[in-house]
N, C-alpha and C. Protein backbone atom coordinates (compact mmCIF):
# COMPACT_ATOMS: atom_id res chain seq x y z
N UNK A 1 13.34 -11.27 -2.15
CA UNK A 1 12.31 -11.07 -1.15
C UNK A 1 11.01 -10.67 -1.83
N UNK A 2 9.90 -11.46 -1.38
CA UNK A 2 8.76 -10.95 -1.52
C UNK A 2 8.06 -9.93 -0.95
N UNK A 3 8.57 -8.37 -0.67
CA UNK A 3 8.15 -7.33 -0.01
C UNK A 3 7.81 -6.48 -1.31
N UNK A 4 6.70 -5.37 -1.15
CA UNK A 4 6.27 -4.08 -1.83
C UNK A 4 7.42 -3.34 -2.02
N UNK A 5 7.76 -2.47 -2.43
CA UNK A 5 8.67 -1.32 -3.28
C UNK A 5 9.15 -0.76 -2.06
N UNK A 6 8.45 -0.07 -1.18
CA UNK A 6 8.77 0.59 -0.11
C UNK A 6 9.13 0.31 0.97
N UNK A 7 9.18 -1.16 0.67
CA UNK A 7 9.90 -2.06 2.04
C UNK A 7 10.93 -2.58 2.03
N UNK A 8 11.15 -2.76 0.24
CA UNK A 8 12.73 -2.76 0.07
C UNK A 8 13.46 -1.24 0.11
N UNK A 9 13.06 -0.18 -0.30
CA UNK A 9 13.30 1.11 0.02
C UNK A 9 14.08 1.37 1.41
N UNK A 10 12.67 0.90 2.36
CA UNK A 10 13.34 0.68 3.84
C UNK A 10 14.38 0.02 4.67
N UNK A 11 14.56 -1.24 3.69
CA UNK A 11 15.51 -2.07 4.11
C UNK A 11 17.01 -1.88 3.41
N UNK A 12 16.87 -1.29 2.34
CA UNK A 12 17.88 -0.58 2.00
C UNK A 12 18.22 0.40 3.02
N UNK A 13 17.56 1.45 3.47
CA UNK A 13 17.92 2.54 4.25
C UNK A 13 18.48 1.88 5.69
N UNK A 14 17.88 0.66 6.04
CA UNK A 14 17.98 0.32 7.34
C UNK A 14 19.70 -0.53 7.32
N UNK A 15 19.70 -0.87 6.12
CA UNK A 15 21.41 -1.44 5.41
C UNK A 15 21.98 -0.49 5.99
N UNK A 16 22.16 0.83 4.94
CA UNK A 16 22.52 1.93 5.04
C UNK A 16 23.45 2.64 6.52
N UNK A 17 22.32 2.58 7.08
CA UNK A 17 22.79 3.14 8.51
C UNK A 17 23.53 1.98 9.67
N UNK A 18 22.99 0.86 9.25
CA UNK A 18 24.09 -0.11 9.75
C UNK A 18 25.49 -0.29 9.29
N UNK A 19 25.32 0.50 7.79
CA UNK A 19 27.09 0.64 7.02
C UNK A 19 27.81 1.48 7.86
N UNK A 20 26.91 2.58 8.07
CA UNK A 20 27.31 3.82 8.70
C UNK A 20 27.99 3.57 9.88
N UNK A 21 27.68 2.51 10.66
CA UNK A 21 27.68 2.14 12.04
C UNK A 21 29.13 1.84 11.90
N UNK A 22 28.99 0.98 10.98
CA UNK A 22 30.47 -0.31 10.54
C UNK A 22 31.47 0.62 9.84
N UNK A 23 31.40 1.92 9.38
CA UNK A 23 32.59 2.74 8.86
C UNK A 23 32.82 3.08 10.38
N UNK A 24 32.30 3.55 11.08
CA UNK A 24 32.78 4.09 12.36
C UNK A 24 33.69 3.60 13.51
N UNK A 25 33.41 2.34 13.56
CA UNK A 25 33.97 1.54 14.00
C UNK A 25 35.15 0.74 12.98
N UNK A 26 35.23 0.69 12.30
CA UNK A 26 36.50 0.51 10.99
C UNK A 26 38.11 1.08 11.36
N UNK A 27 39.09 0.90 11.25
CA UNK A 27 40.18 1.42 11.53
C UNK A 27 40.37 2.37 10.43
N UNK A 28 39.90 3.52 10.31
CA UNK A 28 40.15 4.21 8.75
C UNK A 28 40.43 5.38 9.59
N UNK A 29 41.24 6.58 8.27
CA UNK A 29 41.32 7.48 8.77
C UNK A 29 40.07 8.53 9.36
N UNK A 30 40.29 9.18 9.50
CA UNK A 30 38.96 10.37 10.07
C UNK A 30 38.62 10.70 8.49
N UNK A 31 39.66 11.42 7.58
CA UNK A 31 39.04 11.66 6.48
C UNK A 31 38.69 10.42 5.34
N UNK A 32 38.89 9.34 5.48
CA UNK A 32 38.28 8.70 5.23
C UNK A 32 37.05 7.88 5.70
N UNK A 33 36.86 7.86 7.10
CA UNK A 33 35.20 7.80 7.35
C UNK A 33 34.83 8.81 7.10
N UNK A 34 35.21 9.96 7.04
CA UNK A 34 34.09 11.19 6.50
C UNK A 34 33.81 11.18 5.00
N UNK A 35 34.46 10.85 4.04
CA UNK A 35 34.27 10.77 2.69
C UNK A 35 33.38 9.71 2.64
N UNK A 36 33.20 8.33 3.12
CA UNK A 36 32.40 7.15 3.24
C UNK A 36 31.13 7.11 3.83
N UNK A 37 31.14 8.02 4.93
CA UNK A 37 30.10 8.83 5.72
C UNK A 37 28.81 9.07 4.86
N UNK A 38 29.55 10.22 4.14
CA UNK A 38 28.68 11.19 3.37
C UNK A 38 28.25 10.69 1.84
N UNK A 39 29.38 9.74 1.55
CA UNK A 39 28.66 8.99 0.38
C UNK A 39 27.27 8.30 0.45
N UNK A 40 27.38 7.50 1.98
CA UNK A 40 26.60 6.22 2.66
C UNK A 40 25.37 7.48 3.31
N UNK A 41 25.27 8.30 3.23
CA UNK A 41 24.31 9.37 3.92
C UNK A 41 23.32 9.82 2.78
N UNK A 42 24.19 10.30 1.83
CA UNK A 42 23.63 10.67 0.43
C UNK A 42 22.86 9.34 0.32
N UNK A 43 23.19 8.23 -0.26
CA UNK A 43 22.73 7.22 -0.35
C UNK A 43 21.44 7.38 0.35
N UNK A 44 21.73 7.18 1.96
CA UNK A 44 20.72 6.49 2.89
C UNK A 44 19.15 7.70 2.61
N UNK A 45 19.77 9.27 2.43
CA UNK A 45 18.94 10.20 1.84
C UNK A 45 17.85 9.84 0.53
N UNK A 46 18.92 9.05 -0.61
CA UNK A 46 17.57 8.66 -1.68
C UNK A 46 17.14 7.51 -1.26
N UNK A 47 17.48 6.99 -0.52
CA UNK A 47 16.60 5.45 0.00
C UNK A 47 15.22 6.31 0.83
N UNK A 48 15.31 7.28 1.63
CA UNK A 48 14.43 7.36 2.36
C UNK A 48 13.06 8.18 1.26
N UNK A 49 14.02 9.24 0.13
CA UNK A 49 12.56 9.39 -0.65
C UNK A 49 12.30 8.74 -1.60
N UNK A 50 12.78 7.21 -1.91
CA UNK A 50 12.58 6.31 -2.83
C UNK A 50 11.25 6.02 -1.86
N UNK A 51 11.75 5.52 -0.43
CA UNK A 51 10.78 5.02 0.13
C UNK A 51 9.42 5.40 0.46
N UNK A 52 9.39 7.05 0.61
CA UNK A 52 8.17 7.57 0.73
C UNK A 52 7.60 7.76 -0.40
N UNK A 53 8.32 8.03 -1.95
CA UNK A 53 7.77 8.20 -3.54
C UNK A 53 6.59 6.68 -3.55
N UNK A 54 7.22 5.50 -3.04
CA UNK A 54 7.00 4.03 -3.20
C UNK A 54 5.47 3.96 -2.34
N UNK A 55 5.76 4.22 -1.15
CA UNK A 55 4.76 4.28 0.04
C UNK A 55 3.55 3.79 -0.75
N UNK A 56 2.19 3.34 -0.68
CA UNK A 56 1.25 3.39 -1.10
C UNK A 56 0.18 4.48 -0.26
N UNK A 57 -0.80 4.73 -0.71
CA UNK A 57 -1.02 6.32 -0.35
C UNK A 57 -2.42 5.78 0.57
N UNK A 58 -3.29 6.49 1.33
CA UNK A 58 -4.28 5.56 1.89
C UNK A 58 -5.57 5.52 0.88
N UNK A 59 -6.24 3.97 1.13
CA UNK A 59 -7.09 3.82 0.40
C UNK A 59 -7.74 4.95 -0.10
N UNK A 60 -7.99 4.82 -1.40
CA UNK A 60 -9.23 5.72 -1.76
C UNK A 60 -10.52 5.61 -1.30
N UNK A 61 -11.27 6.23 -1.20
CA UNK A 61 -12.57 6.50 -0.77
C UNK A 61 -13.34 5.78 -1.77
N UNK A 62 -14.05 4.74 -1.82
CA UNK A 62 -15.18 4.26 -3.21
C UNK A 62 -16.96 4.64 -2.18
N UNK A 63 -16.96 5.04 -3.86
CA UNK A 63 -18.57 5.16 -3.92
C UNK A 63 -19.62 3.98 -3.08
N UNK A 64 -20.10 4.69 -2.41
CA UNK A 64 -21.15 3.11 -1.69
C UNK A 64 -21.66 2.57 -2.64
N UNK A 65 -21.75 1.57 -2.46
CA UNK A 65 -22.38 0.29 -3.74
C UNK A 65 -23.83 0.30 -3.45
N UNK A 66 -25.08 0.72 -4.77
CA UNK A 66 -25.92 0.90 -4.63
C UNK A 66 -26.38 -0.21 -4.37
N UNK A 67 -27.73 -0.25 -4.19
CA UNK A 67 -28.44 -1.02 -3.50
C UNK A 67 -29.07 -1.68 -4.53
N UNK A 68 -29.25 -2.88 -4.56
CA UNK A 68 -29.56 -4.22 -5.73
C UNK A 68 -31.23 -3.96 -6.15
N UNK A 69 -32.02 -4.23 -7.57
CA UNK A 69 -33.05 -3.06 -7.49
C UNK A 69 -33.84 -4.76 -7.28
N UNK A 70 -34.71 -4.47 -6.28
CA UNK A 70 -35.36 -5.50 -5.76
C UNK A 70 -36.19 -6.26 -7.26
N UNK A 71 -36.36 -7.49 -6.75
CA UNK A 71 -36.77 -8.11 -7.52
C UNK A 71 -38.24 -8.72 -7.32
N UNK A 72 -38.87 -8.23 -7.18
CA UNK A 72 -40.18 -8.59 -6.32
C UNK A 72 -41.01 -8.83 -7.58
N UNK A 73 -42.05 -10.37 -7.05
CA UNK A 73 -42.69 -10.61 -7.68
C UNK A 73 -43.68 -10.02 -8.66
N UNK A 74 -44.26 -9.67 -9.41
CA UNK A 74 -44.88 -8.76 -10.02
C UNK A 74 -46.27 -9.74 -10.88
N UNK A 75 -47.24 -9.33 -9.68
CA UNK A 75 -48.68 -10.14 -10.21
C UNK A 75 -49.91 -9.61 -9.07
N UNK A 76 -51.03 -10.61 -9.52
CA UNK A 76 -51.95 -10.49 -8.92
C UNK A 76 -52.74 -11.53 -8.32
N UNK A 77 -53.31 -11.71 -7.44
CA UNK A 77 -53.59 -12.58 -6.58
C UNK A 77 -55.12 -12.21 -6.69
N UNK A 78 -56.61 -13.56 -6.98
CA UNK A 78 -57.33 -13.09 -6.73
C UNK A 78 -58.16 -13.00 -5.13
N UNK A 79 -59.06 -12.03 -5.10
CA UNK A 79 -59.44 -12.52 -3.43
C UNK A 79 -59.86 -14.06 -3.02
N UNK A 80 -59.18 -13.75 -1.79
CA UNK A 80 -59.74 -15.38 -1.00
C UNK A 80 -59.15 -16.84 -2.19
N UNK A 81 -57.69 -16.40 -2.82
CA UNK A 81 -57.67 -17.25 -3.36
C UNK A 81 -56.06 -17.43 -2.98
N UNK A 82 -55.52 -18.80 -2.88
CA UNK A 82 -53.76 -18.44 -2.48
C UNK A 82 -53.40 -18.70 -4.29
N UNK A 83 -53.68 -18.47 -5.85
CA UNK A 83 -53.21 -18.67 -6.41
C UNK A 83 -52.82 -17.46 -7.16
N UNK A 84 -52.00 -17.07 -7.36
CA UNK A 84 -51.24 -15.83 -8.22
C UNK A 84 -51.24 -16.09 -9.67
N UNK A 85 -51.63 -15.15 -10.43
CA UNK A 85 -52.18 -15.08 -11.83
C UNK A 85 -51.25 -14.00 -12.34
N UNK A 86 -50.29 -14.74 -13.06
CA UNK A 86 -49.13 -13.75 -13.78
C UNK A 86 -50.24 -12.58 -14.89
N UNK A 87 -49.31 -11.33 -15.10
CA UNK A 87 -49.58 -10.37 -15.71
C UNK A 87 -49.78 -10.88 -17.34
N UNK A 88 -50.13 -10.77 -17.85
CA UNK A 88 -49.25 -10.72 -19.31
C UNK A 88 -49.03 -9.76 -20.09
N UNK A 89 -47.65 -9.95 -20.71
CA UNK A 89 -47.35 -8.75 -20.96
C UNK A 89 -45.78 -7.73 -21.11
């Protein structure tokens, strides 16, 4: 499966408690669903803090992205004239 860490985590756990379901219903003794129980519990226990260790945590906060430093023409224009006369320099 193509899922993140913590979703197989989950789906393990979600196994887990469906095992749980299926020992119960099983023809076994009492002390043997209880030994199977608590194995499948333990288990279903590190699945659940595999799953929260895995979790991804919420975005981090990033720095606002400054502002682009304008690029504005840089000259002079003489009066009453539309032609712009670069600096030199």
């Amino acid at each position: 499966m193509c899922l993140p860490a913590d979703m197989h985590a989950r789906v393990l756990r979600s196994t887990l408690e469906a095992l749980v379901d299926t020992i119960r219903q099983a023809d076994l003794t009492s002390a043997q669903a209880s030994q199977l129980t608590a194995i499948v519990e333990d288990a279903r226990q590190s699945a659940i803090e595999l799953e929260e260790t895995l979790r991804p945590g919420p975005p981090a906060v990033r720095a606002p992205i400054p502002p682009r430093p304008s690029r504005r023409f840089v000259g002079h224009s003489e009066p009453g004239s539309n032609v712009i006369a670069l600096r030199a320099g």
